[in-house]
Protein backbone atom coordinates (compact mmCIF):
# COMPACT_ATOMS: atom_id res chain seq x y z
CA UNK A 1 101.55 88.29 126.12
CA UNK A 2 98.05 87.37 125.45
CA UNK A 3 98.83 87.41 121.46
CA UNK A 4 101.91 84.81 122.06
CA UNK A 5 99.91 82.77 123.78
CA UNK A 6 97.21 82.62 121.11
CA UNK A 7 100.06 82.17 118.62
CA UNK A 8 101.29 79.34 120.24
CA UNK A 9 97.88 77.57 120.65
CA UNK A 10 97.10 77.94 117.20
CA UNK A 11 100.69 76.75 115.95
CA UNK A 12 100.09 73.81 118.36
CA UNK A 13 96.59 72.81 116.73
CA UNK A 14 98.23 72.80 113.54
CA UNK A 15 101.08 70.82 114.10
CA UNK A 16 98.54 68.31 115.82
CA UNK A 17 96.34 68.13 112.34
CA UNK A 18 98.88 67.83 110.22
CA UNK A 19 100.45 65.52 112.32
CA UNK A 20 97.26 63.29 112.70
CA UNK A 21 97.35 60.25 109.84
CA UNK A 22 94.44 60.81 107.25
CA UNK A 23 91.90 57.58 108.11
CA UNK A 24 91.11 55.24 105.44
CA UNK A 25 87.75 55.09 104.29
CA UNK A 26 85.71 52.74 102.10
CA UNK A 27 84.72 54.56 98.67
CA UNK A 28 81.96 53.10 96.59
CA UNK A 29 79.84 53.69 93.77
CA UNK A 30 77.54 52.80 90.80
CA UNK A 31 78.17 52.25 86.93
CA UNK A 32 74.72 52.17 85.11
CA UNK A 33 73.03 52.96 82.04
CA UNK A 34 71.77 56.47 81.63
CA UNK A 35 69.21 55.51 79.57
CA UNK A 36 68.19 52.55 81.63
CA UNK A 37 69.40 53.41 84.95
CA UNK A 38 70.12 49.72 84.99
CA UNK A 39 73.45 48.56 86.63
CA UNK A 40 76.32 47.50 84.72
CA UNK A 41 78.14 44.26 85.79
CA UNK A 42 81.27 43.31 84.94
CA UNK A 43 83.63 46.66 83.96
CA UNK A 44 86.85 46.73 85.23
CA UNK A 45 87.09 50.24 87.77
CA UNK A 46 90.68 51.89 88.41
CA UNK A 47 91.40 54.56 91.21
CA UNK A 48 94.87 55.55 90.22
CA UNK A 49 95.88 57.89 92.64
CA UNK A 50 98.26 60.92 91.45
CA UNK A 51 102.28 60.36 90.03
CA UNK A 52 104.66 60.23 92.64
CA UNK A 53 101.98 59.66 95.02
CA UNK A 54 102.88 56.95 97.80
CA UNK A 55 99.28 55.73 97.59
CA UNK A 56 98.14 52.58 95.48
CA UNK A 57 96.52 52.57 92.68
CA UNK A 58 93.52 49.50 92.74
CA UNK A 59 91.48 47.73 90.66
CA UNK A 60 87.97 46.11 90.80
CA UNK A 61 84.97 45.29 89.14
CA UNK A 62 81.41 45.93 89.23
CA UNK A 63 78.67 43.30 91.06
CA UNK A 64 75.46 42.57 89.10
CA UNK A 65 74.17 45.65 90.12
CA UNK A 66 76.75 47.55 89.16
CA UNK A 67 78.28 48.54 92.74
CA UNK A 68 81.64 49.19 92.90
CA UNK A 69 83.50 49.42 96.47
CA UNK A 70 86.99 50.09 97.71
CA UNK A 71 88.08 49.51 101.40
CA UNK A 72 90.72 50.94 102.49
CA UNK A 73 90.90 54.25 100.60
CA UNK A 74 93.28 57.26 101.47
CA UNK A 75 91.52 60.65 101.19
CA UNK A 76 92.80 62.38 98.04
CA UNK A 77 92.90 63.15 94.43
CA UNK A 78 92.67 60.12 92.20
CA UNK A 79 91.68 59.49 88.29
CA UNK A 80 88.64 56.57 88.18
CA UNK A 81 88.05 55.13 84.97
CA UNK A 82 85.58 52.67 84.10
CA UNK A 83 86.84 49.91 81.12
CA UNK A 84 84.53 47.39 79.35
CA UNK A 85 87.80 45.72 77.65
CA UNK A 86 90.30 47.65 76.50
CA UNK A 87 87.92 50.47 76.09
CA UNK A 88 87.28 53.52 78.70
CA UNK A 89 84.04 54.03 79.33
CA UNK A 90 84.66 57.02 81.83
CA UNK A 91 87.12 58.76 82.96
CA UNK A 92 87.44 61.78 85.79
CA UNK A 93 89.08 62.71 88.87
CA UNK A 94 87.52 62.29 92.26
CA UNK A 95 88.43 63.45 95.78
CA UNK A 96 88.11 60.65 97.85
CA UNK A 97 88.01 63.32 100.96
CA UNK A 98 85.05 64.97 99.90
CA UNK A 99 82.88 62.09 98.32
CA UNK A 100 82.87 58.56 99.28
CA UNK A 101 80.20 57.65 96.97
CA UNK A 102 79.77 58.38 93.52
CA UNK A 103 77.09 57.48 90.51
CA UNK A 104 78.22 57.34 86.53
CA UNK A 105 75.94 57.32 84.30
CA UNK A 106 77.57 55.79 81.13
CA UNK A 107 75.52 56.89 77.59
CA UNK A 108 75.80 53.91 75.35
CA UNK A 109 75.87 54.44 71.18
């Protein structure tokens, strides 16, 4: 008796976090030079989030300082690249629901 009841608590709880909608959350960060450590303005930053996902992907650039920031962000697996022009400075894949800030250092040639 006692184990059914614990079963059905526990099945409960998880039907009630997987039912609960994943928040959206802001998700920033900063492009710089390694060398430096000086902010980079102006690059073009993409969150693409993964195929087939229903999420967006977005775009934006970075300030004079080289701050980034994305509001409205669904926790999850996406691929951020940095582009000066048609070139990519940086790419990798971040999860949004365990970092919602992140520095690049970019080495220049």
């Amino acid at each position: 008796m006692f184990r059914n009841a614990t079963i059905m608590v526990f099945l409960g709880c998880l039907i009630v976090v997987l039912a609960y909608p994943q928040t959206a959350k802001s998700f920033t960060g900063r492009v710089f030079d390694a060398q430096t450590k000086r902010g980079i303005e102006n690059l073009e930053i993409k969150l693409r989030p993964p195929s087939g996902s229903k999420f967006p992907s977005m775009i934006g650039n970075t300030d004079q300082r080289g701050v980034f920031r994305f509001s409205q962000v669904r926790p999850g697996r996406y691929l951020l690249e940095v582009h000066q022009g048609p070139y990519v400075l940086y790419r990798a894949e971040t999860d949004t629901s365990r970092v919602d800030t992140l520095d690049i250092p970019i080495h220049r040639r």
